[in-house]
C-alpha atoms as a PDB file:
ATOM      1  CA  UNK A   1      82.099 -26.816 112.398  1.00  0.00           C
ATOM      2  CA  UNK A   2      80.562 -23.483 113.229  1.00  0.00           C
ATOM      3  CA  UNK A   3      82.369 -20.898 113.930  1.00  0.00           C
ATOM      4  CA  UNK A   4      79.933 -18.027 114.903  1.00  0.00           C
ATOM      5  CA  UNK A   5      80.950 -15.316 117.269  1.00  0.00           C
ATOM      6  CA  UNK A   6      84.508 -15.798 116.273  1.00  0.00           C
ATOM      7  CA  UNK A   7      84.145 -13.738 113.303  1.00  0.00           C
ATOM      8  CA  UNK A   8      82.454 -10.687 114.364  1.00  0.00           C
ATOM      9  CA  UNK A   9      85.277  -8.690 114.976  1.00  0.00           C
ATOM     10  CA  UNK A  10      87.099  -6.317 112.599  1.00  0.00           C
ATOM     11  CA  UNK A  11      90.412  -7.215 111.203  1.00  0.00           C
ATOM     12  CA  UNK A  12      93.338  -6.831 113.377  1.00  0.00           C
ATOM     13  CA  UNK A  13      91.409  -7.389 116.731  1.00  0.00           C
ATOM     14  CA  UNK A  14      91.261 -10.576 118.592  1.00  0.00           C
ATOM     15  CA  UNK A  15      88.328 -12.597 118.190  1.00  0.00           C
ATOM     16  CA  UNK A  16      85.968 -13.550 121.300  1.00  0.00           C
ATOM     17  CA  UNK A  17      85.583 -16.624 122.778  1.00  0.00           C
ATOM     18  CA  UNK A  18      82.642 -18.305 123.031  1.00  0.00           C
ATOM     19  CA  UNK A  19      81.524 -21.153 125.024  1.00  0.00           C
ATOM     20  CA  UNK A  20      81.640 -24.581 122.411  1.00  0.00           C
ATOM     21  CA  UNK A  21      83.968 -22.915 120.091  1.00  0.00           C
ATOM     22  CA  UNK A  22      87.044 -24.222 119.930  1.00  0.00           C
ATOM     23  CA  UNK A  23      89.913 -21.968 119.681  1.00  0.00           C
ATOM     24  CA  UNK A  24      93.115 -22.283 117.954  1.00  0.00           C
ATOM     25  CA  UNK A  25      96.638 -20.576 118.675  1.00  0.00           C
ATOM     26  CA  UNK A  26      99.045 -20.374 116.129  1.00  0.00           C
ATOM     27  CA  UNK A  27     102.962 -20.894 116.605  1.00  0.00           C
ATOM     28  CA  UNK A  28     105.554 -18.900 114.465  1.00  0.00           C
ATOM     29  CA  UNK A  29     109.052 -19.354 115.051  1.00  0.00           C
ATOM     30  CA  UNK A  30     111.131 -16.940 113.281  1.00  0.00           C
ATOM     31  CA  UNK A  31     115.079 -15.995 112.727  1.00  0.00           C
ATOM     32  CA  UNK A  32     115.446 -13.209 109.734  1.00  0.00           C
ATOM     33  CA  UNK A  33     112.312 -13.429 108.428  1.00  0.00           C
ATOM     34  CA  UNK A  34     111.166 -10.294 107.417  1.00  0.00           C
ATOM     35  CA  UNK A  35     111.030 -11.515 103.750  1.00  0.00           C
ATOM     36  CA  UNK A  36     108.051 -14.197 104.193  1.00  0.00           C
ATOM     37  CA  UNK A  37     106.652 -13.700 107.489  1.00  0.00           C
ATOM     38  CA  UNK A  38     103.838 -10.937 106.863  1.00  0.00           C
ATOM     39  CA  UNK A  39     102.678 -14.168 103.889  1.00  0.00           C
ATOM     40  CA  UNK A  40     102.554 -16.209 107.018  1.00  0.00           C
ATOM     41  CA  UNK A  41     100.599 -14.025 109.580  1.00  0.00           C
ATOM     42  CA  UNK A  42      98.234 -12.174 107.267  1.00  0.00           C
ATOM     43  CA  UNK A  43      97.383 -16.121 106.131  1.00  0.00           C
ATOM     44  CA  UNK A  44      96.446 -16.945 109.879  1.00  0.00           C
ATOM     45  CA  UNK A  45      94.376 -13.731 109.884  1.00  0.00           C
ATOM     46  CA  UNK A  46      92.419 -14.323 107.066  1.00  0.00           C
ATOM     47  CA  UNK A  47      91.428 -17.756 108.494  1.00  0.00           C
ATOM     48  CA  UNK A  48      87.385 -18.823 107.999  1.00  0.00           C
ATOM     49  CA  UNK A  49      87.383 -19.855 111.592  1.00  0.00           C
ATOM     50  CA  UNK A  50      88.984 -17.023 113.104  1.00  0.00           C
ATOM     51  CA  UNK A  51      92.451 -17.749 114.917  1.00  0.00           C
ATOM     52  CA  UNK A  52      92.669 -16.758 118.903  1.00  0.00           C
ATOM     53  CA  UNK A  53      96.308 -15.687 118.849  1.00  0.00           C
ATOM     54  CA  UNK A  54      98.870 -15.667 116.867  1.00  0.00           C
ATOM     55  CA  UNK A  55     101.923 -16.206 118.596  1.00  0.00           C
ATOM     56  CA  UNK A  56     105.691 -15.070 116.570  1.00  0.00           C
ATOM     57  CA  UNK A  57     108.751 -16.725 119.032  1.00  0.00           C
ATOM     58  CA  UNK A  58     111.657 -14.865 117.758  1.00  0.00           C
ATOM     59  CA  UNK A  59     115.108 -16.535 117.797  1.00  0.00           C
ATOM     60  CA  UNK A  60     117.246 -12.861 117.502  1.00  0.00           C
ATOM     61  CA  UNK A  61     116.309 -11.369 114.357  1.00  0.00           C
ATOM     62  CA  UNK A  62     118.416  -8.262 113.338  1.00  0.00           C
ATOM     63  CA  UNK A  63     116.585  -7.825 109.347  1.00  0.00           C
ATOM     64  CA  UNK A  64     113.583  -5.816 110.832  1.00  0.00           C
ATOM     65  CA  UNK A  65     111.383  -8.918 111.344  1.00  0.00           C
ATOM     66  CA  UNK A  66     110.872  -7.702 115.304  1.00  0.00           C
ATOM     67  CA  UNK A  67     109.526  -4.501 114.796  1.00  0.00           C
ATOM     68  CA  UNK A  68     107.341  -5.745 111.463  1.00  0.00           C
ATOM     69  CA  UNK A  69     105.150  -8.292 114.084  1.00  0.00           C
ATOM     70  CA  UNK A  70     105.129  -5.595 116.580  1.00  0.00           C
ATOM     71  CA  UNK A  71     103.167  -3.424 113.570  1.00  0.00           C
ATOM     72  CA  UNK A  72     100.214  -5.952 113.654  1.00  0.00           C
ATOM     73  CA  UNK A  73      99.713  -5.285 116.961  1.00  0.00           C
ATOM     74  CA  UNK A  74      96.585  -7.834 118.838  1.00  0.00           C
ATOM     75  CA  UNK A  75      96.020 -10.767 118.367  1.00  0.00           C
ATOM     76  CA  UNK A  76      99.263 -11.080 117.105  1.00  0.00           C
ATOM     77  CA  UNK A  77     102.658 -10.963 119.845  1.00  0.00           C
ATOM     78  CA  UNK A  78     105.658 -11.087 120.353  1.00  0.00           C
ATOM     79  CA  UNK A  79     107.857 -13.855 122.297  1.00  0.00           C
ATOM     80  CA  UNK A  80     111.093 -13.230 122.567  1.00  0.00           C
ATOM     81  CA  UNK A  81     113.006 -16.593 122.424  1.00  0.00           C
ATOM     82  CA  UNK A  82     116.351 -14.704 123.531  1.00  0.00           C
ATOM     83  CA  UNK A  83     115.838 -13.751 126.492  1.00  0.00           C
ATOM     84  CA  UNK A  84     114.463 -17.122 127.692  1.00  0.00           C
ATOM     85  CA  UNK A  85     118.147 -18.385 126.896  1.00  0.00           C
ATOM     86  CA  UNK A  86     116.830 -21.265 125.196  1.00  0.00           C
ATOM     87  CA  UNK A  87     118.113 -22.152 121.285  1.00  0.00           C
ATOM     88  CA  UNK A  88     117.178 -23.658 118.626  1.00  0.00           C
ATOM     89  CA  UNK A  89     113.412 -24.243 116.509  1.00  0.00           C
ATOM     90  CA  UNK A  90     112.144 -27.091 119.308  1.00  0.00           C
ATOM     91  CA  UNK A  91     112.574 -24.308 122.008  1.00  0.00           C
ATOM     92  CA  UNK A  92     110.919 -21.585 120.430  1.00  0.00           C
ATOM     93  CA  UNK A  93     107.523 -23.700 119.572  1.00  0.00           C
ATOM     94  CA  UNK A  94     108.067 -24.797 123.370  1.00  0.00           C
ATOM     95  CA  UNK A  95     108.180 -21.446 124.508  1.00  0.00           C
ATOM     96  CA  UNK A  96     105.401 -20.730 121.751  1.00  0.00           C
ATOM     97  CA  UNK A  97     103.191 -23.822 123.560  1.00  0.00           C
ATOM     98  CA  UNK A  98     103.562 -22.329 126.781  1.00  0.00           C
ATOM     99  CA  UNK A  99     102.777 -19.063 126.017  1.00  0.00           C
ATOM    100  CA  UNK A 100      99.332 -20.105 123.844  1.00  0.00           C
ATOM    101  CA  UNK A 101      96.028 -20.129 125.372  1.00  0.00           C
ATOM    102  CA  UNK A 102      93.769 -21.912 122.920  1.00  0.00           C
ATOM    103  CA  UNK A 103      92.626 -25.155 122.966  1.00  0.00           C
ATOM    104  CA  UNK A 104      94.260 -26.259 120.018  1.00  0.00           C
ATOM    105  CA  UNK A 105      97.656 -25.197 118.390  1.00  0.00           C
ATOM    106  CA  UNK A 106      98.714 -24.614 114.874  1.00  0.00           C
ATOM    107  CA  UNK A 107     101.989 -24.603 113.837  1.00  0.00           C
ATOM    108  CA  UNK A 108     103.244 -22.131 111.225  1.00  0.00           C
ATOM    109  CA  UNK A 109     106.915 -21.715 109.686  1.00  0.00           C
ATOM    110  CA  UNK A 110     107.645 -17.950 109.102  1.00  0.00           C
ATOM    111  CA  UNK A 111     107.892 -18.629 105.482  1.00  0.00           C
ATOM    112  CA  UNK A 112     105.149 -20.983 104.851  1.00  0.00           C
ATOM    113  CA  UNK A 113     101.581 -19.986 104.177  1.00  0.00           C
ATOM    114  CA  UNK A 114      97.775 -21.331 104.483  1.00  0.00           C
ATOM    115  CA  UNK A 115      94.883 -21.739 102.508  1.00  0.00           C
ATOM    116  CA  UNK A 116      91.748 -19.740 104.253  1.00  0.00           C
ATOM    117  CA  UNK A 117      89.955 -22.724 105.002  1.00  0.00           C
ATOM    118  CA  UNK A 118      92.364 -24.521 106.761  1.00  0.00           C
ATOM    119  CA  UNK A 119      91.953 -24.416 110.572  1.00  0.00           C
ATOM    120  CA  UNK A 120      87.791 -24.832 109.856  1.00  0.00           C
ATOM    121  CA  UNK A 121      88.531 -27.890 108.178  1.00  0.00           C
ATOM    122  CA  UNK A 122      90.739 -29.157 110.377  1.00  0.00           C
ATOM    123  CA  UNK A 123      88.707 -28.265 112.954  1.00  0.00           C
ATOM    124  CA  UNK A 124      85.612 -29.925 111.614  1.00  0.00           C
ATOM    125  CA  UNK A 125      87.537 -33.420 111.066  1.00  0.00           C
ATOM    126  CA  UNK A 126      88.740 -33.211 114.841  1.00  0.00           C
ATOM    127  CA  UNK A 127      84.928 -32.662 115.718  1.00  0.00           C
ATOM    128  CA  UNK A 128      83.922 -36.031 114.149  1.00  0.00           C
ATOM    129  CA  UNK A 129      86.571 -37.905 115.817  1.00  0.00           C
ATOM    130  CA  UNK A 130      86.692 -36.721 119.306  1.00  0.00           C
ATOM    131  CA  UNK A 131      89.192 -39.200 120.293  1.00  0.00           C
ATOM    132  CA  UNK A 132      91.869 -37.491 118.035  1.00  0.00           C
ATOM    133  CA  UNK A 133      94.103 -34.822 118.715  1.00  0.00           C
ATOM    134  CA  UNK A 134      96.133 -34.220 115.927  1.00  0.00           C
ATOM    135  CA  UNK A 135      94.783 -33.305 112.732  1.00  0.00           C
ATOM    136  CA  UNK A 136      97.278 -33.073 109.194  1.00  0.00           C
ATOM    137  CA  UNK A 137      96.941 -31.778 105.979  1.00  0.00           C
ATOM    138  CA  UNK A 138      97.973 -32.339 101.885  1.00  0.00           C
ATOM    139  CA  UNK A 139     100.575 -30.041 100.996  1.00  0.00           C
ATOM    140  CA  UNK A 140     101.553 -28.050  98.048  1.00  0.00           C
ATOM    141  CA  UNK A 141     105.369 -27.055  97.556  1.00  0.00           C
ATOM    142  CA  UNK A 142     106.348 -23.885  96.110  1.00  0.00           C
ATOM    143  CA  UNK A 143     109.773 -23.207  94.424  1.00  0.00           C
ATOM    144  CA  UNK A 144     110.701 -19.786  94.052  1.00  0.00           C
ATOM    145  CA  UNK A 145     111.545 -17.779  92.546  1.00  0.00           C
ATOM    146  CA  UNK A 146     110.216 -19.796  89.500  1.00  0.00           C
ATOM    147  CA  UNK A 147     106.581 -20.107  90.865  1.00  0.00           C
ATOM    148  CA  UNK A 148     106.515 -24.044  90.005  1.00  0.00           C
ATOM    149  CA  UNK A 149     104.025 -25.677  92.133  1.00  0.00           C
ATOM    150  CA  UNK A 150     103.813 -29.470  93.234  1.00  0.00           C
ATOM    151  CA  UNK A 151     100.423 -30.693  95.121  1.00  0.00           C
ATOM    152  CA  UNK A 152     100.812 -33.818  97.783  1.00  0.00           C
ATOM    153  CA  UNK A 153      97.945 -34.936  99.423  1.00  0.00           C
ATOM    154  CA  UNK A 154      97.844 -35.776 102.619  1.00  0.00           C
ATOM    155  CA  UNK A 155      97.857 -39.839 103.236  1.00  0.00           C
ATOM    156  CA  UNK A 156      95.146 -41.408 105.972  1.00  0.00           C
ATOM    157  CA  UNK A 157      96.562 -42.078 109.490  1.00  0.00           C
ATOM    158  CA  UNK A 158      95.760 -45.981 108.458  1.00  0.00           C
ATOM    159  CA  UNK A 159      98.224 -45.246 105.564  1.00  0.00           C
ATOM    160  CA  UNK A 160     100.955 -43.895 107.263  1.00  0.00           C
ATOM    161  CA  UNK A 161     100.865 -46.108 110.090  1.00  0.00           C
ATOM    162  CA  UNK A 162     103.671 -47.869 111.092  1.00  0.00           C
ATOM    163  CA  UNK A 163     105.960 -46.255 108.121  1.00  0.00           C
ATOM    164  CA  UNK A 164     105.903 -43.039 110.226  1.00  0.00           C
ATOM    165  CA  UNK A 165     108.510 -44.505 112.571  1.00  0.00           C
ATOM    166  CA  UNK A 166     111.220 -44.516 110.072  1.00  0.00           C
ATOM    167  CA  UNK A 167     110.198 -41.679 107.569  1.00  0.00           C
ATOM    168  CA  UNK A 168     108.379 -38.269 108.443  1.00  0.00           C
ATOM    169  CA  UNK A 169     105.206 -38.189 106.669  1.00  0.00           C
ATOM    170  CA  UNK A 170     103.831 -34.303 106.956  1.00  0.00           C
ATOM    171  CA  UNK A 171     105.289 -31.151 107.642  1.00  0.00           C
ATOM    172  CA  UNK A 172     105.081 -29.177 110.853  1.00  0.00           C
ATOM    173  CA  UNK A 173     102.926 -26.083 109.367  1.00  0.00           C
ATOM    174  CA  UNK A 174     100.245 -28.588 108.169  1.00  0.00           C
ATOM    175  CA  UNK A 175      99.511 -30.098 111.742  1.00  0.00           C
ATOM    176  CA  UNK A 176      96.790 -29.000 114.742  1.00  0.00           C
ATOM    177  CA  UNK A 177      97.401 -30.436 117.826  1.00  0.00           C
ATOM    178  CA  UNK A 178      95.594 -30.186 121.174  1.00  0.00           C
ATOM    179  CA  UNK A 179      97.445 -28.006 123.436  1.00  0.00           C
ATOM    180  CA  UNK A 180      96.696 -29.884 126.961  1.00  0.00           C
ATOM    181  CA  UNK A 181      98.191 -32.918 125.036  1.00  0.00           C
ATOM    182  CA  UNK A 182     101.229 -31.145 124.088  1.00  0.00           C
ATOM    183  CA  UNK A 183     102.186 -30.423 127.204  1.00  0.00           C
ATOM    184  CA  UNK A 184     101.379 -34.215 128.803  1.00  0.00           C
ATOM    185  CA  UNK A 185     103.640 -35.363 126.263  1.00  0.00           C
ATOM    186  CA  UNK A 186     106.393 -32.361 127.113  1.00  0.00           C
ATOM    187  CA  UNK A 187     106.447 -30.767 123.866  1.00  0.00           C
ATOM    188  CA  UNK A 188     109.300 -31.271 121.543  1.00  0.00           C
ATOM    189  CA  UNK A 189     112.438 -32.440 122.438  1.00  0.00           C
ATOM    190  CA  UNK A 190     115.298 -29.696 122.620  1.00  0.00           C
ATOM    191  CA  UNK A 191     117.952 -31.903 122.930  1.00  0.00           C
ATOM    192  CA  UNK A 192     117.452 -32.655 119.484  1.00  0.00           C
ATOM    193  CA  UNK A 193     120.003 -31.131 116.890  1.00  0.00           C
ATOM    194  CA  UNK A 194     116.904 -32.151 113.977  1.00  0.00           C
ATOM    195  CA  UNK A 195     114.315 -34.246 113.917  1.00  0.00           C
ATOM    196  CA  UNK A 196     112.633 -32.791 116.757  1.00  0.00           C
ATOM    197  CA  UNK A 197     109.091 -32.355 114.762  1.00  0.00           C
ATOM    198  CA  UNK A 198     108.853 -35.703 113.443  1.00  0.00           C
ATOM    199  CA  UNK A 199     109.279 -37.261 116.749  1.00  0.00           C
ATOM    200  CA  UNK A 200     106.958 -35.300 118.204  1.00  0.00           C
ATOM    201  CA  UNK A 201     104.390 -36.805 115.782  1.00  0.00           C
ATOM    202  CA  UNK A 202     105.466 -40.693 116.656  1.00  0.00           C
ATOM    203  CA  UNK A 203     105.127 -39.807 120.368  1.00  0.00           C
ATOM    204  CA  UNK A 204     101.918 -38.456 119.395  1.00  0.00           C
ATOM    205  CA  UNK A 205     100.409 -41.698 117.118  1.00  0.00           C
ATOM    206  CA  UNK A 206     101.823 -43.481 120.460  1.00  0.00           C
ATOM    207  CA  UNK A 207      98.996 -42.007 122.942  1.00  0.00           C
ATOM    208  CA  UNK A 208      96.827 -40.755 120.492  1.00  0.00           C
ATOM    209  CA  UNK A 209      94.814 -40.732 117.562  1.00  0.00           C
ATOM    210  CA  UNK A 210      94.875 -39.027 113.784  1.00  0.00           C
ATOM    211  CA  UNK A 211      92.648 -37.385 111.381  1.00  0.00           C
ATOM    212  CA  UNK A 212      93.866 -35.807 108.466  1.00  0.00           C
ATOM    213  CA  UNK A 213      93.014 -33.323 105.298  1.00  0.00           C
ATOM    214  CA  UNK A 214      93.745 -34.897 102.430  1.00  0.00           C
ATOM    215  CA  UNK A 215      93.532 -31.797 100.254  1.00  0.00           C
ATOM    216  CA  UNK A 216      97.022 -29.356 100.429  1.00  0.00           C
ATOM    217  CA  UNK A 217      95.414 -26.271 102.662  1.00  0.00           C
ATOM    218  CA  UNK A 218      99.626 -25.415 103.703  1.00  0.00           C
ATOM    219  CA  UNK A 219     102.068 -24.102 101.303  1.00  0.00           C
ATOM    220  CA  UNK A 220     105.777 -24.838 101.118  1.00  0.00           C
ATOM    221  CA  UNK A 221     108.073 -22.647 100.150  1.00  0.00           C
ATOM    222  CA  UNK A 222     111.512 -24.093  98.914  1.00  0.00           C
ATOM    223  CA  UNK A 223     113.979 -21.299  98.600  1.00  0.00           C
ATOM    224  CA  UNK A 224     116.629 -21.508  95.770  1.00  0.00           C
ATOM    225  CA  UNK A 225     119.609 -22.007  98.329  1.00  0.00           C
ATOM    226  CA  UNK A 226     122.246 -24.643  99.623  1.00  0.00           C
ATOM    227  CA  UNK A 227     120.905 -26.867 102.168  1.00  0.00           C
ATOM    228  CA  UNK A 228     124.404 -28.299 103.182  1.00  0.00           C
ATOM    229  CA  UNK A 229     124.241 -27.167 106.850  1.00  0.00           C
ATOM    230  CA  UNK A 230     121.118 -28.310 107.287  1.00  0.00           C
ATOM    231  CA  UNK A 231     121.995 -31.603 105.711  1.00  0.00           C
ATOM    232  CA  UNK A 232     124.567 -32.364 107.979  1.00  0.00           C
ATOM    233  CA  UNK A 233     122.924 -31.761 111.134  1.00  0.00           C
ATOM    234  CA  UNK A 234     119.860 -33.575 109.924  1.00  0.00           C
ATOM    235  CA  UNK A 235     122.329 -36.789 109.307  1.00  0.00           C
ATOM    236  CA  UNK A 236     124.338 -35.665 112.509  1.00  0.00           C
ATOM    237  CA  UNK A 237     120.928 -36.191 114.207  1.00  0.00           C
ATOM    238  CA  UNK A 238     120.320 -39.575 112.689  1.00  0.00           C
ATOM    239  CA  UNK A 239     121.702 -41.831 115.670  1.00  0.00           C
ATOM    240  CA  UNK A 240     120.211 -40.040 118.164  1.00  0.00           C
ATOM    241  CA  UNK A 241     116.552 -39.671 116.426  1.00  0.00           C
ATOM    242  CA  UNK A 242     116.818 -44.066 115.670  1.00  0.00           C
ATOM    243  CA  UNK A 243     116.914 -44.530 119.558  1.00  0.00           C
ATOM    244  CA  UNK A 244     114.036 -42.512 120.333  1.00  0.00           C
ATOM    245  CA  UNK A 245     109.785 -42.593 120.401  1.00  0.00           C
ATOM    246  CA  UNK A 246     110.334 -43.874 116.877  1.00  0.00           C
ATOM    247  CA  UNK A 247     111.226 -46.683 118.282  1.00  0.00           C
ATOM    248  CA  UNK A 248     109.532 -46.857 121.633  1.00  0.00           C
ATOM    249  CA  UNK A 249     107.297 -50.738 122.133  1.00  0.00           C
ATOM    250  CA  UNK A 250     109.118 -52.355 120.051  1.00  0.00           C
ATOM    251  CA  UNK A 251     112.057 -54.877 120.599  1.00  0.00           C
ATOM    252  CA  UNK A 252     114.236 -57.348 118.771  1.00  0.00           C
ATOM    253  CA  UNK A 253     114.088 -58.029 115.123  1.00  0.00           C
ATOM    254  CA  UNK A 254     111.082 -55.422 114.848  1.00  0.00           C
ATOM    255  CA  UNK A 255     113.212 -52.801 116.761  1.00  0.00           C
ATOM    256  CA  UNK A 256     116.004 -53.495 114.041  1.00  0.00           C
ATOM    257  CA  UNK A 257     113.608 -53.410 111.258  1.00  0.00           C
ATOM    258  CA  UNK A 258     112.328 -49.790 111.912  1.00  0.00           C
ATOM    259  CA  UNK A 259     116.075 -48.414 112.693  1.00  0.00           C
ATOM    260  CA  UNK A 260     117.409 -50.102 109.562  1.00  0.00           C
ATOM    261  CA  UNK A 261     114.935 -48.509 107.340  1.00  0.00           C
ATOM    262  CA  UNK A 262     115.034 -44.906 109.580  1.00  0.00           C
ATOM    263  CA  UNK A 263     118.844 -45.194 108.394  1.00  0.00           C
ATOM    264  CA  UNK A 264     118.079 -46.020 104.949  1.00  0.00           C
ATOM    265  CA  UNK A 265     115.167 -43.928 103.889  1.00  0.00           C
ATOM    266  CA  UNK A 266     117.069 -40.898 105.891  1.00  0.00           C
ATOM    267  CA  UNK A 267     120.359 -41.532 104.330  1.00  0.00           C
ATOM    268  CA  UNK A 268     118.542 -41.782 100.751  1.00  0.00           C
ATOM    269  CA  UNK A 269     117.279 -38.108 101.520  1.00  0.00           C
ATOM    270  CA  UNK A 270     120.157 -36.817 102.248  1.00  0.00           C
ATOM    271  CA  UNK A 271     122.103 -38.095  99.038  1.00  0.00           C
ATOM    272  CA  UNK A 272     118.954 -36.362  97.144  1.00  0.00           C
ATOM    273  CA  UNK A 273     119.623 -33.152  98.701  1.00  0.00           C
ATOM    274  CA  UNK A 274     123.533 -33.413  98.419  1.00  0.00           C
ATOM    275  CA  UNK A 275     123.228 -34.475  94.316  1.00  0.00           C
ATOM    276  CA  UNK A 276     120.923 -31.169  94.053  1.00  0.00           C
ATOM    277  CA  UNK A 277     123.549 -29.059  95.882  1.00  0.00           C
ATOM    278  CA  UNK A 278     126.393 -30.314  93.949  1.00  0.00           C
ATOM    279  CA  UNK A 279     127.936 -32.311  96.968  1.00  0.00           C
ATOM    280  CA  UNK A 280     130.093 -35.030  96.075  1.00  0.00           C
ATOM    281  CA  UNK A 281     128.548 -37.083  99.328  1.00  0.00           C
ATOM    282  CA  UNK A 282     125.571 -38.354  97.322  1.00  0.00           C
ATOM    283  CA  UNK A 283     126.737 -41.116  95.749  1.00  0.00           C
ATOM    284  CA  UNK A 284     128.017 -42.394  99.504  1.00  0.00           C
ATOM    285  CA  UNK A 285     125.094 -41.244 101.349  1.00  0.00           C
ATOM    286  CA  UNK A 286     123.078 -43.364  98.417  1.00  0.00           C
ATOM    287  CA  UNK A 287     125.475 -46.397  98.892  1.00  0.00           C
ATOM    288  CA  UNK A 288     125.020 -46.103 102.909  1.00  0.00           C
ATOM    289  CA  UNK A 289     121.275 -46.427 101.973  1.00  0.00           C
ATOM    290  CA  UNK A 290     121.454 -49.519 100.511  1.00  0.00           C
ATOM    291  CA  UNK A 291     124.145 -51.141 103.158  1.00  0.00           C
ATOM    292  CA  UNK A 292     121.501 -50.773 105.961  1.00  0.00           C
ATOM    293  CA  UNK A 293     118.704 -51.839 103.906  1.00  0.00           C
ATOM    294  CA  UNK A 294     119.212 -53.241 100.675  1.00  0.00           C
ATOM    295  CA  UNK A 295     116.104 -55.410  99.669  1.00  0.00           C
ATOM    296  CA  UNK A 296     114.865 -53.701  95.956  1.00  0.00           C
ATOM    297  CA  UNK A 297     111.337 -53.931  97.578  1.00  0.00           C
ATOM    298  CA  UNK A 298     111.839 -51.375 100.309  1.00  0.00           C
ATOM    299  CA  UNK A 299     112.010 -48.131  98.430  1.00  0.00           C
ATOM    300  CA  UNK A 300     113.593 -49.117  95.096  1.00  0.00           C
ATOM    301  CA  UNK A 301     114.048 -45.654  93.816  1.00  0.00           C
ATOM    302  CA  UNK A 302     116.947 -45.992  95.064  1.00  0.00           C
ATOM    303  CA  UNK A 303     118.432 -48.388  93.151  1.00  0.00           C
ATOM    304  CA  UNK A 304     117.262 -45.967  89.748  1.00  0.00           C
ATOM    305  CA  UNK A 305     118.372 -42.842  91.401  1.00  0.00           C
ATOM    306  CA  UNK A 306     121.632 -44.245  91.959  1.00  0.00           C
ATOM    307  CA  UNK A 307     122.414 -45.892  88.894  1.00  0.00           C
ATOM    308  CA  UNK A 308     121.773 -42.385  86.892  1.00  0.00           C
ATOM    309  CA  UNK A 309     123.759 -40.862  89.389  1.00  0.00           C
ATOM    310  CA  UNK A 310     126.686 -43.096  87.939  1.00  0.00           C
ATOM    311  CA  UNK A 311     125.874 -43.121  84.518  1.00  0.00           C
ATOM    312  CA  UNK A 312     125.923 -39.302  84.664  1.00  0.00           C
ATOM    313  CA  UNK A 313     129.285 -39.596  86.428  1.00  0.00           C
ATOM    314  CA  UNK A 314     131.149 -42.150  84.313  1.00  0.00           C
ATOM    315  CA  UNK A 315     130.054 -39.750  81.340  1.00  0.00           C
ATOM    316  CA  UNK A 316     131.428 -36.896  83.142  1.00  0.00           C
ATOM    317  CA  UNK A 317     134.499 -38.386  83.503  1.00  0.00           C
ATOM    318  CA  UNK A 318     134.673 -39.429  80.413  1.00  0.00           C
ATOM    319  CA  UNK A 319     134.363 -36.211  78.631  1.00  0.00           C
END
């Protein structure tokens, strides 16, 4: 994908447009984020194919992450999701949406990062399948403080295709979508407590078509912290999310097929985050798994993960 005449300004100023480039905004919400968020901007900036914008929706920050964004100064700005009296992460990329002016949108958390090349690949798989307007990419997760890295590449849109209805399949900062499409669809859904991303990306595979980056251009970072509140309202979300697009065309047995499984492949998560928090709900979120879907050939790790969970337990107990 070529991507002269976007590059030919100096760092810091916002790149021209030029007709038959395509142009990309990128979406940061933020809350307290002064630790990671210059990792996430400076990695838009340093993009091969130049970003247009780079847009930071801030939730109330009170660390110093307002005035830090204001330092960049163009192409990067400022939205301030307070005063719009709207809450919560769906609002603030909604607010982010509305406020972009490229033709496509990137999403970036404030405390995940890219690889240079990733918009220009991206950008060069949408141009071979004009049809599509989402492109995805592999991921690599990054535990800190320890450094420990694990790669996941990203899985084809034929892969992931229908199991995307009952488990989320890519994060949010590894996806490009076209903005005119967002806003057909409505963006994402702020009446959701959770969720809100990955139903986004059914409504999406609903109307529209894939293409993806196998190789991990986006880089999670895991922070060394309890997850408990999020946990809850993730699983508090659960009933709500099973009635939605994932779930949208379908009826009957096939409709309870894809909510049984959302249950059980969510629930599953959860008792993996709650055993590494310490919570004593894993074990029940593990047996609620298997209640709602307990044939050994639909995701039979859980079965293992379980058993050691008791094994470990009786010899606790024991000792």
């Amino acid at each position: 994908m070529p991507t002269e005449g976007l590059h030919s300004s100096p760092p810091g100023t916002p790149p021209s447009r030029v007709a038959g480039v395509p142009t990309v905004s990128v979406i940061v919400p933020t809350l307290n984020s002064a630790s990671y968020i210059r990792s996430a901007i400076d990695s838009a900036l340093a993009q091969t194919h130049p970003v247009l914008e780079v847009i930071v929706v801030d939730g109330g920050s009170k660390d110093g992450t307002r005035e830090l964004v204001a330092g960049y100064g163009e192409p990067v700005r400022l939205v301030d999701q307070v005063k719009s009296g709207r809450r919560g992460i769906a609002a603030g990329r909604n607010l982010g949406i509305e406020a972009a002016s490229g033709e496509w949108v990137a999403f970036l958390d404030a405390d995940d990062w890219w690889d240079p090349g990733k918009t220009a690949e991206q950008l060069a798989a949408l141009n071979k399948c004009p049809d599509a307007a989402m492109s995805y990419t592999g991921v690599c997760v990054v535990q800190e403080p320890s450094g420990e890295r694990w790669v996941y590449p990203a899985r084809s849109p034929r892969e992931i295709w229908p199991q995307l209805r009952w488990q989320n399949q890519f994060g949010t900062s590894t996806v490009i979508v076209k903005r005119r499409v967002l806003t057909e669809l409505g963006g994402f859904r702020e009446d959701l407590a959770s969720c809100e991303d990955w139903e986004l990306w059914v409504r999406l595979r609903l109307h529209r078509s894939f293409v993806c980056c196998p190789a991990p251009l986006s880089f999670y970072r895991v922070v060394a912290h309890s997850t408990s509140h999020g946990l809850q309202r993730h699983l508090d979300a659960i009933p709500q999310v099973s009635e939605s697009s994932m779930v949208e065309g379908l009826s009957g047995w096939r409709r309870w097929i894809v909510q049984r499984r959302l249950w059980a492949v969510q629930l599953y998560g959860g008792g993996v985050i709650a055993r590494e928090n310490g919570s004593p709900k894993a074990i029940s979120l593990l047996w609620r798994s298997l209640a709602h879907w307990p044939f050994p050939n639909f995701l039979p790790i859980r079965y293992k993960t379980l058993l050691v969970m008791l094994v470990r337990g009786s010899r606790t107990q024991g000792n």
